[in-house]
C-alpha atoms as a PDB file:
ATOM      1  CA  UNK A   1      14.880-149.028 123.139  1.00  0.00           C
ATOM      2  CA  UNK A   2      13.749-145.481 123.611  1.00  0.00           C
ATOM      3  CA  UNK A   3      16.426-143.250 125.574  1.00  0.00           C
ATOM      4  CA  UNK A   4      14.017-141.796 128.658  1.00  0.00           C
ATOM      5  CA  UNK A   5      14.937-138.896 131.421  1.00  0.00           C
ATOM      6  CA  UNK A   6      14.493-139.025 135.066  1.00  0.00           C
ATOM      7  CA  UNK A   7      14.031-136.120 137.388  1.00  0.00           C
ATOM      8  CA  UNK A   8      13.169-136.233 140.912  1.00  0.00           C
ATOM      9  CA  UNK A   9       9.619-135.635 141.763  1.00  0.00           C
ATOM     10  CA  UNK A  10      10.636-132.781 144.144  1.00  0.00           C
ATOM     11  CA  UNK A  11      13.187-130.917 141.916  1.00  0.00           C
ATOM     12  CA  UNK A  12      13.848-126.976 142.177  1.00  0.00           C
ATOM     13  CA  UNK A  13      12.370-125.462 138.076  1.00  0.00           C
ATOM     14  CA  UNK A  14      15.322-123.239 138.703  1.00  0.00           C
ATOM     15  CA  UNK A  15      18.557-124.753 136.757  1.00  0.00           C
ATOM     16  CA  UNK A  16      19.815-120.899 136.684  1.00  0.00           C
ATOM     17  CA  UNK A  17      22.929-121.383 138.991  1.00  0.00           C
ATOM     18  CA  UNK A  18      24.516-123.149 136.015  1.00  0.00           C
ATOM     19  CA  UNK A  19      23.649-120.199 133.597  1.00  0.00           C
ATOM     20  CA  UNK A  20      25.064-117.164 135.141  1.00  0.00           C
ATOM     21  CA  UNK A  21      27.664-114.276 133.139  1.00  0.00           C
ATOM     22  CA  UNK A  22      30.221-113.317 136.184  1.00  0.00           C
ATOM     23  CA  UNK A  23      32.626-111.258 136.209  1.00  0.00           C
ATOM     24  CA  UNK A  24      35.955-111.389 138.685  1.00  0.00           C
ATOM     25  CA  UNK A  25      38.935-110.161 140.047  1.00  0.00           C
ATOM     26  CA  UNK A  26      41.959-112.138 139.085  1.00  0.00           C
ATOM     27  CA  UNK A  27      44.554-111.580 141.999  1.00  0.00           C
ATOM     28  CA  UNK A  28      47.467-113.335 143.361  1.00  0.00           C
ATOM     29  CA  UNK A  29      46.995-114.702 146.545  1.00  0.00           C
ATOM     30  CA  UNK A  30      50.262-116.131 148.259  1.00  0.00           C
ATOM     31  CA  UNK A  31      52.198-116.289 144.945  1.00  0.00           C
ATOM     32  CA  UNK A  32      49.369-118.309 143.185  1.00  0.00           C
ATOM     33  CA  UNK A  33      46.486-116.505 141.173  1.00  0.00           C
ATOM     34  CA  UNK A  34      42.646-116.639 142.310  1.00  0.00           C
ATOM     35  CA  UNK A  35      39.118-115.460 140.907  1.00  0.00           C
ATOM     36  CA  UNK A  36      37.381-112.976 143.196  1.00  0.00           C
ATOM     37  CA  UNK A  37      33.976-112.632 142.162  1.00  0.00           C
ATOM     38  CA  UNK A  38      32.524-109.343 141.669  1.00  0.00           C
ATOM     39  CA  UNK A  39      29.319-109.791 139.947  1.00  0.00           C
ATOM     40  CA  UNK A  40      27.046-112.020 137.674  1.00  0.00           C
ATOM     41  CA  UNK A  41      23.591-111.743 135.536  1.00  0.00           C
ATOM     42  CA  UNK A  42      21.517-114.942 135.175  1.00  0.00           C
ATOM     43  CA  UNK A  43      21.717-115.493 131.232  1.00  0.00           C
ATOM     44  CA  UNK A  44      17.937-116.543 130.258  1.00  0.00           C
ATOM     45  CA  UNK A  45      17.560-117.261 126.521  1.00  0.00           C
ATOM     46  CA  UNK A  46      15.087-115.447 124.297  1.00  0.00           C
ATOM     47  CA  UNK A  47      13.012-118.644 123.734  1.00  0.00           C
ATOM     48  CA  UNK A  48      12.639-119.437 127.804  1.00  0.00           C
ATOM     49  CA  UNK A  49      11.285-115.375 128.130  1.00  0.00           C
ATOM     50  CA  UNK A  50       9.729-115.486 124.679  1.00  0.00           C
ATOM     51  CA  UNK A  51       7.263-118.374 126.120  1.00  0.00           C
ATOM     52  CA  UNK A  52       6.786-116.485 129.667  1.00  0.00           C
ATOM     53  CA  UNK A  53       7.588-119.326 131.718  1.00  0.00           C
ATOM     54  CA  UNK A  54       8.277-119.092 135.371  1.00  0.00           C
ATOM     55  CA  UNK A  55      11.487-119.296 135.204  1.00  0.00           C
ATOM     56  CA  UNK A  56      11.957-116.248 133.592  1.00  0.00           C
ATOM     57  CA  UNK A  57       9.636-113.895 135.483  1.00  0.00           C
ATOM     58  CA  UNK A  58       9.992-111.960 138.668  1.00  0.00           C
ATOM     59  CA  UNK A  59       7.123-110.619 140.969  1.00  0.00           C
ATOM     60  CA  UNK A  60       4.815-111.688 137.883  1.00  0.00           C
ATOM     61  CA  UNK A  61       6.749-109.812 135.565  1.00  0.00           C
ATOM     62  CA  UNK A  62       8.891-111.387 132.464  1.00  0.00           C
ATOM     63  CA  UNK A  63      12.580-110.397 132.261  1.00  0.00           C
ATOM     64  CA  UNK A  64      14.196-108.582 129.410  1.00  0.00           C
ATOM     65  CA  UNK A  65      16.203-110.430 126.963  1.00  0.00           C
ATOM     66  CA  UNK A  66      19.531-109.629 127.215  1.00  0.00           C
ATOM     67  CA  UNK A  67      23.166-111.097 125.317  1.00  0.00           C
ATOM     68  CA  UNK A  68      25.515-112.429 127.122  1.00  0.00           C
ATOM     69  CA  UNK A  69      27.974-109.287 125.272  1.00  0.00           C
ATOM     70  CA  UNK A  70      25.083-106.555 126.675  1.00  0.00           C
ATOM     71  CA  UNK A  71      25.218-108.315 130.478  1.00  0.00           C
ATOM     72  CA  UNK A  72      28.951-108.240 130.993  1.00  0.00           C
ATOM     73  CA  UNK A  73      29.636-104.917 129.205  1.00  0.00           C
ATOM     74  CA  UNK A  74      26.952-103.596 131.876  1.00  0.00           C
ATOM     75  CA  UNK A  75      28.532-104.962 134.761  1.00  0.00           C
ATOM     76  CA  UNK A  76      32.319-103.756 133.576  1.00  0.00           C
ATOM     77  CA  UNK A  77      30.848-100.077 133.038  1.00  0.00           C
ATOM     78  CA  UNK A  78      29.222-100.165 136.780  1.00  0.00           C
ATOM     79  CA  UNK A  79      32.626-101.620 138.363  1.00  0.00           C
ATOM     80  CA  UNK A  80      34.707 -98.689 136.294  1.00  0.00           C
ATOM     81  CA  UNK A  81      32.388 -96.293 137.679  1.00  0.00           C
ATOM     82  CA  UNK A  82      32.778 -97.528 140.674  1.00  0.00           C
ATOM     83  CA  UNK A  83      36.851 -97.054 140.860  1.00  0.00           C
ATOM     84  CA  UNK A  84      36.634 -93.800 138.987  1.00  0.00           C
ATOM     85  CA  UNK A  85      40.524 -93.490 138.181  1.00  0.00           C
ATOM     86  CA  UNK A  86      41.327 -97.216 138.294  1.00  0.00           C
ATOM     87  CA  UNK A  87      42.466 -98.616 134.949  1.00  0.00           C
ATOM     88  CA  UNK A  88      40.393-101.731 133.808  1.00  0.00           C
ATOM     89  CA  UNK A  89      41.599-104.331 132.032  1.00  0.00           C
ATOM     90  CA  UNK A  90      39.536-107.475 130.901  1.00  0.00           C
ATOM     91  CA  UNK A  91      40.877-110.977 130.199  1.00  0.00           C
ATOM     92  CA  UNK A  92      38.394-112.994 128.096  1.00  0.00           C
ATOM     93  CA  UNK A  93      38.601-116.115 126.214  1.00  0.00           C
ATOM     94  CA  UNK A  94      37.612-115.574 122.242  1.00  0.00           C
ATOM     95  CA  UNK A  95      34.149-115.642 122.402  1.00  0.00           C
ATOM     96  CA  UNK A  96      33.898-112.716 124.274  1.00  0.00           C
ATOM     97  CA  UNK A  97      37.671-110.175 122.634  1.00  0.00           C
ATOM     98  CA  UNK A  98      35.600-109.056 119.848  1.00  0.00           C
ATOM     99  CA  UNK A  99      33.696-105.545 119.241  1.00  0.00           C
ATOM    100  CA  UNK A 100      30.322-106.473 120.724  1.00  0.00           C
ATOM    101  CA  UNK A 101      32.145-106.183 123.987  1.00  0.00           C
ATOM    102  CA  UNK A 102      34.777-103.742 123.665  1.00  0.00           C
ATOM    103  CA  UNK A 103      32.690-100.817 121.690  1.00  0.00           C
ATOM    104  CA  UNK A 104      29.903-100.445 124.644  1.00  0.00           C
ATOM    105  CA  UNK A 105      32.390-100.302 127.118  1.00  0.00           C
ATOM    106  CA  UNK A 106      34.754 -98.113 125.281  1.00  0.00           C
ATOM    107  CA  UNK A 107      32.352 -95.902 124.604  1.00  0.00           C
ATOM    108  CA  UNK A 108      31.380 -95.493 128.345  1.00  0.00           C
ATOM    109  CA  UNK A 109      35.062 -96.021 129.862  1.00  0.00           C
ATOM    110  CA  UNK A 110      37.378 -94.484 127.612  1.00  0.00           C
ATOM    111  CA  UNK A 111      41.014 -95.063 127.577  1.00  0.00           C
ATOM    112  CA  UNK A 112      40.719 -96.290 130.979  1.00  0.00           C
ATOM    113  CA  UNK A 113      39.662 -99.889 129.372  1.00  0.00           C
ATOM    114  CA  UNK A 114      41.709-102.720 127.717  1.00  0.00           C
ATOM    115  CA  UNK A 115      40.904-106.217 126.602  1.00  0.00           C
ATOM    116  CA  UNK A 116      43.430-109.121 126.398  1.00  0.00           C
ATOM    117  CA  UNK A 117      41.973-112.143 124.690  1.00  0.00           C
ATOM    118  CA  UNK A 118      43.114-115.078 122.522  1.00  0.00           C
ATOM    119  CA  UNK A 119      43.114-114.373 118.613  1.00  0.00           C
ATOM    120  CA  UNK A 120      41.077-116.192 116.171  1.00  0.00           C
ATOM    121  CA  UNK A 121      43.151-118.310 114.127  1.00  0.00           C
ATOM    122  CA  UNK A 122      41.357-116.748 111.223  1.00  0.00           C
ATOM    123  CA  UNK A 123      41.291-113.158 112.044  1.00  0.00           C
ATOM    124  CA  UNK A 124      43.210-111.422 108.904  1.00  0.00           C
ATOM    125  CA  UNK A 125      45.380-108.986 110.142  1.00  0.00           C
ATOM    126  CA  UNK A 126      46.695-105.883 108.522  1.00  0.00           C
ATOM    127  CA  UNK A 127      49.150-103.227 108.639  1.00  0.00           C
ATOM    128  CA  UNK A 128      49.310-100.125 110.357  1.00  0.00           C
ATOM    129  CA  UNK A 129      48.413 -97.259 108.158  1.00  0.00           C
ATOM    130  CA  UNK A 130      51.486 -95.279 106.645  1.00  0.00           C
ATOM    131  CA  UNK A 131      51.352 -91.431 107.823  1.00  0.00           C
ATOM    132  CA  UNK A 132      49.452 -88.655 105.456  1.00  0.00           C
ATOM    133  CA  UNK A 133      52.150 -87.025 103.544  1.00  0.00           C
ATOM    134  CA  UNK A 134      51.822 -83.251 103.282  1.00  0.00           C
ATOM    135  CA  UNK A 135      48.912 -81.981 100.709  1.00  0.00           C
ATOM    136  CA  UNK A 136      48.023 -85.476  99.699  1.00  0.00           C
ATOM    137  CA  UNK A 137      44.657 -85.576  98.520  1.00  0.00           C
ATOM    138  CA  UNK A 138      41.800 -87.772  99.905  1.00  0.00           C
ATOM    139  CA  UNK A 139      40.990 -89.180 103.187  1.00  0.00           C
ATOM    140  CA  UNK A 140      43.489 -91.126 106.166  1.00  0.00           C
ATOM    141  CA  UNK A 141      43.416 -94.618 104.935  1.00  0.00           C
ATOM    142  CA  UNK A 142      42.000 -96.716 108.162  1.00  0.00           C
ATOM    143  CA  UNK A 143      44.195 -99.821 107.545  1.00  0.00           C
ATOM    144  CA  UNK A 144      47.852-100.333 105.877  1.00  0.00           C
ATOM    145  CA  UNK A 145      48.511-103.673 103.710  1.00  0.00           C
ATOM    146  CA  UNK A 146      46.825-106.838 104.037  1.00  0.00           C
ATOM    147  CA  UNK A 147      49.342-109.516 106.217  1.00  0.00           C
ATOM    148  CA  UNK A 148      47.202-112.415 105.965  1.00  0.00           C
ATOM    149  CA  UNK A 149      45.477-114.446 108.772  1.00  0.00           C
ATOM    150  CA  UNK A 150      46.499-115.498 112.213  1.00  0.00           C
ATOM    151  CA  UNK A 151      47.641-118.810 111.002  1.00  0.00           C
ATOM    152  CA  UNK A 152      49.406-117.859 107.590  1.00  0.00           C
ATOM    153  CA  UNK A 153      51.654-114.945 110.028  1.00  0.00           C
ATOM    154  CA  UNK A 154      52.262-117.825 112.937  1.00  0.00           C
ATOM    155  CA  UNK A 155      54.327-119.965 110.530  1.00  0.00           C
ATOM    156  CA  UNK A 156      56.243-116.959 109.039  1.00  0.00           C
ATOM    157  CA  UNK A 157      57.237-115.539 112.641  1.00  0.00           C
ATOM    158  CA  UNK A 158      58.246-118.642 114.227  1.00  0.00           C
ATOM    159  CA  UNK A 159      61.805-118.348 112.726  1.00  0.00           C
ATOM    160  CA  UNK A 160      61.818-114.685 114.102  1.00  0.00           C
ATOM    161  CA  UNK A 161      60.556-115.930 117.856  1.00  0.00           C
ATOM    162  CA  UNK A 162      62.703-115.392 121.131  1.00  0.00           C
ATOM    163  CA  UNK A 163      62.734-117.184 124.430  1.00  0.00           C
ATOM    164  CA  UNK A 164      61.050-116.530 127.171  1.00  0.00           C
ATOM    165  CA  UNK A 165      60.681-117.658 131.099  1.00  0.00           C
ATOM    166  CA  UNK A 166      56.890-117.221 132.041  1.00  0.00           C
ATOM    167  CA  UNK A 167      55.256-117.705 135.324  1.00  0.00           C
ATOM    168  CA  UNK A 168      52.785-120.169 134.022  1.00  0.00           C
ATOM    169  CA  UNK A 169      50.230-122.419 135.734  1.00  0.00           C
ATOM    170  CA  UNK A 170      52.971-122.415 138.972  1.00  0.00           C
ATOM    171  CA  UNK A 171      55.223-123.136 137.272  1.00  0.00           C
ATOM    172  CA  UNK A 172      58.292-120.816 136.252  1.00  0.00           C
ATOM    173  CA  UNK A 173      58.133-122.243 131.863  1.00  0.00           C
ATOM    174  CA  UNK A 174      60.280-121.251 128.927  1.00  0.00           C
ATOM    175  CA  UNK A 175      58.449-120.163 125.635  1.00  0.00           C
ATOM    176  CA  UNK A 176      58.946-118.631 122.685  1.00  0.00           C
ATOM    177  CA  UNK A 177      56.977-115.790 121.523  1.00  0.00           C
ATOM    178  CA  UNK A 178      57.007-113.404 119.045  1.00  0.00           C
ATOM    179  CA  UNK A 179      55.272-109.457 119.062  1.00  0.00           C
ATOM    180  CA  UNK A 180      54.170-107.288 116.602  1.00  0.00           C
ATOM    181  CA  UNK A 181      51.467-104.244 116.378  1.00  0.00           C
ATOM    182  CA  UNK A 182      48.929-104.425 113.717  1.00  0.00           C
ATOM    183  CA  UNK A 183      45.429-103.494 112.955  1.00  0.00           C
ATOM    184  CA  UNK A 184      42.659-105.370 113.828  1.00  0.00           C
ATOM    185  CA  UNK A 185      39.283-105.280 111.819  1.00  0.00           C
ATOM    186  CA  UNK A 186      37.109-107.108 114.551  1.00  0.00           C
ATOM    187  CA  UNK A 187      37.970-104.238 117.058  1.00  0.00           C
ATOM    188  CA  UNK A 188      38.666-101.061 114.206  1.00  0.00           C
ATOM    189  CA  UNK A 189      42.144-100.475 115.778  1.00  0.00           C
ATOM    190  CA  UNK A 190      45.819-101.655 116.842  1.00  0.00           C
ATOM    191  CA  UNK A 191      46.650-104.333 118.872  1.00  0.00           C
ATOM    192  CA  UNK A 192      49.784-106.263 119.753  1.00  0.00           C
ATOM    193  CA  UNK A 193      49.793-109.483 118.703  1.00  0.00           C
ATOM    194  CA  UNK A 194      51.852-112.325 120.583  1.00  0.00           C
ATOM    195  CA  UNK A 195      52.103-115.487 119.023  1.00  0.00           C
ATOM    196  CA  UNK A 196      53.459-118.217 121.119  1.00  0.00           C
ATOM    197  CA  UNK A 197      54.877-121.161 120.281  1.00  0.00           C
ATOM    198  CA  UNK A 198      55.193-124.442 122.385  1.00  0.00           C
ATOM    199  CA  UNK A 199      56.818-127.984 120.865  1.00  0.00           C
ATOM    200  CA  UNK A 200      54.129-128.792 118.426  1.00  0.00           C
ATOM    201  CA  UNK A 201      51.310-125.971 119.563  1.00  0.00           C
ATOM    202  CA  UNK A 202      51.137-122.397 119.332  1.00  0.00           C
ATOM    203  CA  UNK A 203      48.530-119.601 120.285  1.00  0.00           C
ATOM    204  CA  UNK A 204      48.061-116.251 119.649  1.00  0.00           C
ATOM    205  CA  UNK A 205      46.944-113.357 122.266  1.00  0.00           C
ATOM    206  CA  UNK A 206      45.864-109.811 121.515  1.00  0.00           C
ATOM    207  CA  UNK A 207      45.942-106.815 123.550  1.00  0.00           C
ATOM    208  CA  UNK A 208      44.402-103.017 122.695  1.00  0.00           C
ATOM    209  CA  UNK A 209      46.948-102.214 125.543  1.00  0.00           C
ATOM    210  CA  UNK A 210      50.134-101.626 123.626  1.00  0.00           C
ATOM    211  CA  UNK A 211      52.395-100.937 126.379  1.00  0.00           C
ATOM    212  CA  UNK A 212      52.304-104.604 128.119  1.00  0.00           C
ATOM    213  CA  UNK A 213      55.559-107.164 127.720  1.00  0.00           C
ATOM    214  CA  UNK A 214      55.593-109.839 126.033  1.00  0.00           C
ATOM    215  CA  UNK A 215      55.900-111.442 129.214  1.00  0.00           C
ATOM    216  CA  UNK A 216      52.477-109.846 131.241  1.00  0.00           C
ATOM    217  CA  UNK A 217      50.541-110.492 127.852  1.00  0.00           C
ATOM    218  CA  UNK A 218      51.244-114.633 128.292  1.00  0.00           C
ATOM    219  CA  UNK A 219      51.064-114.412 132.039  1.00  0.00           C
ATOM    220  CA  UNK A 220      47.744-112.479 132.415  1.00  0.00           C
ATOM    221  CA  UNK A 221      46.045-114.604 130.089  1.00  0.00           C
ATOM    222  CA  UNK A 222      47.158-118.021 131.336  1.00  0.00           C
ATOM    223  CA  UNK A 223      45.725-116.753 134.700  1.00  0.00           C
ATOM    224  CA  UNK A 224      42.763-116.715 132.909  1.00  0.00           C
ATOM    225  CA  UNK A 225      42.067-120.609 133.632  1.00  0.00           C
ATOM    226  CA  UNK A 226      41.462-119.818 137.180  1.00  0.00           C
ATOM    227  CA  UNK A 227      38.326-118.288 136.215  1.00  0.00           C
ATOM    228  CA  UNK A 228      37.270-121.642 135.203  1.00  0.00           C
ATOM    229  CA  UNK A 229      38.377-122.872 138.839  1.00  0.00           C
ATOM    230  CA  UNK A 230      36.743-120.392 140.256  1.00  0.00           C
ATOM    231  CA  UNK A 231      33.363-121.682 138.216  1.00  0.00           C
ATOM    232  CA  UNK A 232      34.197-125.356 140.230  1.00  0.00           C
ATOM    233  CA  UNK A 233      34.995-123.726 143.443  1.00  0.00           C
ATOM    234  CA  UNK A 234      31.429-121.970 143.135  1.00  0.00           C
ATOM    235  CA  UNK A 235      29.433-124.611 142.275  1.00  0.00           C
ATOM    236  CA  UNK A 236      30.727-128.133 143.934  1.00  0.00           C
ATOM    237  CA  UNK A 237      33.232-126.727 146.543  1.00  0.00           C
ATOM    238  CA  UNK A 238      30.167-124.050 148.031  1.00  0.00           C
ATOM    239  CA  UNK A 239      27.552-125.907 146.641  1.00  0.00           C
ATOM    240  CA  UNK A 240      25.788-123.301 144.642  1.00  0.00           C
ATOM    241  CA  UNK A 241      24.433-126.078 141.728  1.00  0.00           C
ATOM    242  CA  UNK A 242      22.707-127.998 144.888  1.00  0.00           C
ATOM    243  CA  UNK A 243      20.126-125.078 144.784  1.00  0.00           C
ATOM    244  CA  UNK A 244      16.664-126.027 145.880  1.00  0.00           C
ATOM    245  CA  UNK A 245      15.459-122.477 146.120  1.00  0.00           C
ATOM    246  CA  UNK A 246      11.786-122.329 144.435  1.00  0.00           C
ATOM    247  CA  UNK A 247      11.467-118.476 143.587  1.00  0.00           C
ATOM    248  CA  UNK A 248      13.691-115.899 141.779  1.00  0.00           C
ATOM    249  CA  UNK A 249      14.886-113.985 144.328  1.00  0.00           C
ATOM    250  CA  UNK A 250      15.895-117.152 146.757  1.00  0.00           C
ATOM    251  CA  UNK A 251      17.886-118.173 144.136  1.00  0.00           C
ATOM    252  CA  UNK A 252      19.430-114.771 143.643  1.00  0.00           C
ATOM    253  CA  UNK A 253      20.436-114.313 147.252  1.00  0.00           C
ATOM    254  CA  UNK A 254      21.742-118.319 147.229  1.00  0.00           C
ATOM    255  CA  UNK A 255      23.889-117.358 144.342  1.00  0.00           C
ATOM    256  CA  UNK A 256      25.201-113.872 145.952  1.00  0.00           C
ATOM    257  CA  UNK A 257      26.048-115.718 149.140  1.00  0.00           C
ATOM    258  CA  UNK A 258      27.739-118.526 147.246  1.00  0.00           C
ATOM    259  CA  UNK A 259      30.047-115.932 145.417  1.00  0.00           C
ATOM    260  CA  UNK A 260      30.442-113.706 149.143  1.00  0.00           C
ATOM    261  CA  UNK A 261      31.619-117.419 150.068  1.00  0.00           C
ATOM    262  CA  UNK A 262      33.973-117.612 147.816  1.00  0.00           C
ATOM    263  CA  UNK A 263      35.390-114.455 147.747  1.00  0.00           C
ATOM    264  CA  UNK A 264      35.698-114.199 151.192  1.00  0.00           C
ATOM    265  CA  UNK A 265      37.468-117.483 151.442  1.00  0.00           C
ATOM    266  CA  UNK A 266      40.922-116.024 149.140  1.00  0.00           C
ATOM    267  CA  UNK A 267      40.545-112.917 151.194  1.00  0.00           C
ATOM    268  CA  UNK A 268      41.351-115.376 154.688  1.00  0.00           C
ATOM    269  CA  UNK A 269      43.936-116.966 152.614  1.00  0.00           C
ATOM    270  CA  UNK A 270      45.616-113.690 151.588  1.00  0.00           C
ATOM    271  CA  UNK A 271      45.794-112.424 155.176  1.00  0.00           C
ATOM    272  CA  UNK A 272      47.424-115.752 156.620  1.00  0.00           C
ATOM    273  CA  UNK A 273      51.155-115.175 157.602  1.00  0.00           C
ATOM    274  CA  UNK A 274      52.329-118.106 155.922  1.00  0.00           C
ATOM    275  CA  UNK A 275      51.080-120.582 152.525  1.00  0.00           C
ATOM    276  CA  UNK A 276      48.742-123.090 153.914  1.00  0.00           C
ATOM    277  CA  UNK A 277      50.244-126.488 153.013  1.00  0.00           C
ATOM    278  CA  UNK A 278      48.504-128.816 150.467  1.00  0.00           C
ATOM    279  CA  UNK A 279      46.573-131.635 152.240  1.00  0.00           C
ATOM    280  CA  UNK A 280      46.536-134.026 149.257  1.00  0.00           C
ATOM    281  CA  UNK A 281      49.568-133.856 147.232  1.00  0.00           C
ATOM    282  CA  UNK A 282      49.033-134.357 143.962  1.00  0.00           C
ATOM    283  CA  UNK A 283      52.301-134.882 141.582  1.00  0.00           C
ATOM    284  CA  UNK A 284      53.307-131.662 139.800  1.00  0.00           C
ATOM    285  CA  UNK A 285      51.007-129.637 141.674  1.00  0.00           C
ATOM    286  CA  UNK A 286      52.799-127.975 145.095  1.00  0.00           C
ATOM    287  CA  UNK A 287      50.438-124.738 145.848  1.00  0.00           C
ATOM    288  CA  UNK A 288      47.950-125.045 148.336  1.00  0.00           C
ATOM    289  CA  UNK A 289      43.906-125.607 146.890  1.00  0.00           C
ATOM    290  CA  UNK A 290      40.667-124.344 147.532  1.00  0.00           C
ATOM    291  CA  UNK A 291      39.933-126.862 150.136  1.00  0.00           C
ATOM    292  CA  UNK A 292      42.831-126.315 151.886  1.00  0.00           C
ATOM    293  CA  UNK A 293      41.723-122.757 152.851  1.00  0.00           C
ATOM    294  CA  UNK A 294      38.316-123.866 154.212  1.00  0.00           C
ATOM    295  CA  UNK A 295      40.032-126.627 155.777  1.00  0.00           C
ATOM    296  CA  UNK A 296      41.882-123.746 157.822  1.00  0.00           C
ATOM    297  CA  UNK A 297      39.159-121.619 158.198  1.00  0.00           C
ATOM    298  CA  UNK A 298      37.160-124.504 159.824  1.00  0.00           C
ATOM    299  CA  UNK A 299      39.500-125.557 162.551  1.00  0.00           C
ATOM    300  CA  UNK A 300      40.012-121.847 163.256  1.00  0.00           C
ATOM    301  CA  UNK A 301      36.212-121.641 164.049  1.00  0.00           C
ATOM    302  CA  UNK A 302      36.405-124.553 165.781  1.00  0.00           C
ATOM    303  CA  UNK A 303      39.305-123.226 168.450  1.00  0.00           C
ATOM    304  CA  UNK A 304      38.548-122.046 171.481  1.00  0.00           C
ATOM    305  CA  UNK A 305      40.642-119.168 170.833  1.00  0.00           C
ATOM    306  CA  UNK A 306      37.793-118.390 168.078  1.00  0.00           C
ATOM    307  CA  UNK A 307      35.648-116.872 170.838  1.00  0.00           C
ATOM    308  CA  UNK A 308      37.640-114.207 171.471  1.00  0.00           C
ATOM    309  CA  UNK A 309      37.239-113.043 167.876  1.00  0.00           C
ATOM    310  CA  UNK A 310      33.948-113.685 167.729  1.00  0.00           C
ATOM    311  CA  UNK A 311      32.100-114.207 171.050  1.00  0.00           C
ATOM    312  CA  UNK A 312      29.047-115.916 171.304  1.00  0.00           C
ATOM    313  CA  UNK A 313      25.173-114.298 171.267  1.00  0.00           C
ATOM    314  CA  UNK A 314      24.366-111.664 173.800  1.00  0.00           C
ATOM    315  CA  UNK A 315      22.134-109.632 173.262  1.00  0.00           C
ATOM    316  CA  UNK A 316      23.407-107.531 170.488  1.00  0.00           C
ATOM    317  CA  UNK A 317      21.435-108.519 166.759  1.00  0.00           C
ATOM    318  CA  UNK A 318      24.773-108.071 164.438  1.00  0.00           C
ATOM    319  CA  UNK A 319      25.666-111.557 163.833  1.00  0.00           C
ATOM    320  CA  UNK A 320      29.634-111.432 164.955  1.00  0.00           C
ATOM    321  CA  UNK A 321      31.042-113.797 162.406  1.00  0.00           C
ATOM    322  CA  UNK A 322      29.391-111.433 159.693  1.00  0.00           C
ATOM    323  CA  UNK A 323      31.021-108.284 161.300  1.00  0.00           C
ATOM    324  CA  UNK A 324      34.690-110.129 161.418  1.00  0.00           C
ATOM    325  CA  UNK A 325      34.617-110.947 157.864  1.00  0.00           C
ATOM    326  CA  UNK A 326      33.576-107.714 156.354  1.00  0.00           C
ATOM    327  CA  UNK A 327      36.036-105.818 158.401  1.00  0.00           C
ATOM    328  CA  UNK A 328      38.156-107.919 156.621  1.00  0.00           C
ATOM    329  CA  UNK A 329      36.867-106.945 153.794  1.00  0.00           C
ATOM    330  CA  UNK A 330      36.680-103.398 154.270  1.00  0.00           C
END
């Protein structure tokens, strides 16, 4: 029997709120950490613009193909300008802590920029360079001895790792880690190196910013799940995969509303006066969800009281519930 596909008759030909490159604020909102959304790119790939299809043309025109590296490094050098004097520093998984995303972006930023990422268990590491003595001939040596890879290092450490207690995943957890500064060929420069080590698994997490603990290096990058949670509260909890928009820019504003949405959502929670309580508890698990702040926000717009916030149409054009919102905001 011949696998087959089926596809309803009147499906949207745009599939591109699944295969977006966002970038987002990771803040803590009531002592648990969320994913603010700050901007995205639709990620087309070069055979879907090489062939001109529809999907991949706006106002008639085709797109430029563009890497998923060269669409967030753009969008990280146009937040930085934005907050001139702000420092900015990016937690990625390992696909993305390599040079092809911190060179463009250190070359626009500057100092201002650091990356924290997990290491490639392969990465060979090496030593820093030893200084120049005086008059000796020949140029500064870039790199100091070869220590091996990522792996070979982690089972050589281990015996040298200390305890830690960690804010992890809600949960206050003790690890052991283990820190040292060395050079990293992928990114031309030093980086502090944390291997951590769990029972029968261990990781190991890299940061160009060399004055972070031990402690903020493990903590900033297991907040990084959330960005993944903030992927599922974007598409099923707003709905932005249920798209039926049937031009490029329709599905562009669907997909900047959906993120407003969200967004907008952690900044109610944030302002409440108290945690919102978790409607379905789930064993392990006693911070509030995603659900449980629209939950709130509904029966607040639902009050009678609500009107007094936002009253109802007159005659002014500025829709009211907008205006609240992005006071908020502001």
């Amino acid at each position: 029997m011949k696998p087959f596909l089926t596809t309803r008759p009147n499906q949207s030909k745009y599939p591109w709120a699944q295969n977006i490159v966002s970038v987002g604020l990771l803040k803590q909102v009531k002592g648990r950490w969320a994913c603010l959304f700050l901007d995205f790119r639709f990620y087309l790939p070069l055979k879907t613009i090489q062939a001109k299809k529809e999907t991949a043309t706006i106002r008639g025109d085709v797109v430029p193909f563009q890497t998923k590296m060269a669409q967030a490094a753009q969008m990280l050098i146009a937040i930085a300008e934005h907050f001139s004097t702000a420092p900015i520093w990016t937690v990625t998984d390992s696909w993305f802590g390599n040079n092809g995303l911190w060179k463009p972006v250190y070359k626009a930023i500057g100092s201002r920029f650091n990356i924290l990422s997990r290491l490639r268990c392969n990465n060979v590491l090496y030593d820093r360079p030893e200084k120049r003595k005086p008059k000796q001939r020949g140029r500064n040596k870039k790199y100091g001895q070869r220590l091996r890879s990522a792996t070979d290092m982690a089972k050589t450490v281990q015996q040298k790792a200390r305890s830690y207690t960690v804010n992890l995943y809600g949960k206050q957890r003790e690890v052991r880690a283990y820190s040292r500064v060395v050079m990293l060929k992928t990114l031309k420069r030093p980086v502090q190196v944390v291997w951590v080590f769990r029972r029968t698994q261990w990781i190991a997490l890299f940061t160009t910013d060399l004055s972070l603990s031990i402690t903020q290096i493990i903590e900033y990058y297991g907040a990084r799940w959330k960005i993944e949670s903030g992927f599922k509260e974007l598409k099923q909890d707003i709905g932005s995969q249920k798209s039926q928009c049937r031009n490029t820019q329709a599905v562009t504003n669907h997909l900047n509303f959906c993120m407003m949405a969200t967004t907008l959502t952690w900044i109610y929670a944030d302002r409440l006066k108290t945690d919102p309580e978790r409607r379905h508890k789930v064993k392990g698990r006693a911070s509030f969800a995603f659900s449980d702040i629209r939950r709130i926000i509904a029966e607040a717009a639902l009050d009678p009281d609500f009107e007094r916030v936002c009253p109802k149409y007159s005659s002014s054009p500025v829709n009211s519930v907008v205006a609240v919102l992005l006071r908020m905001v502001a």
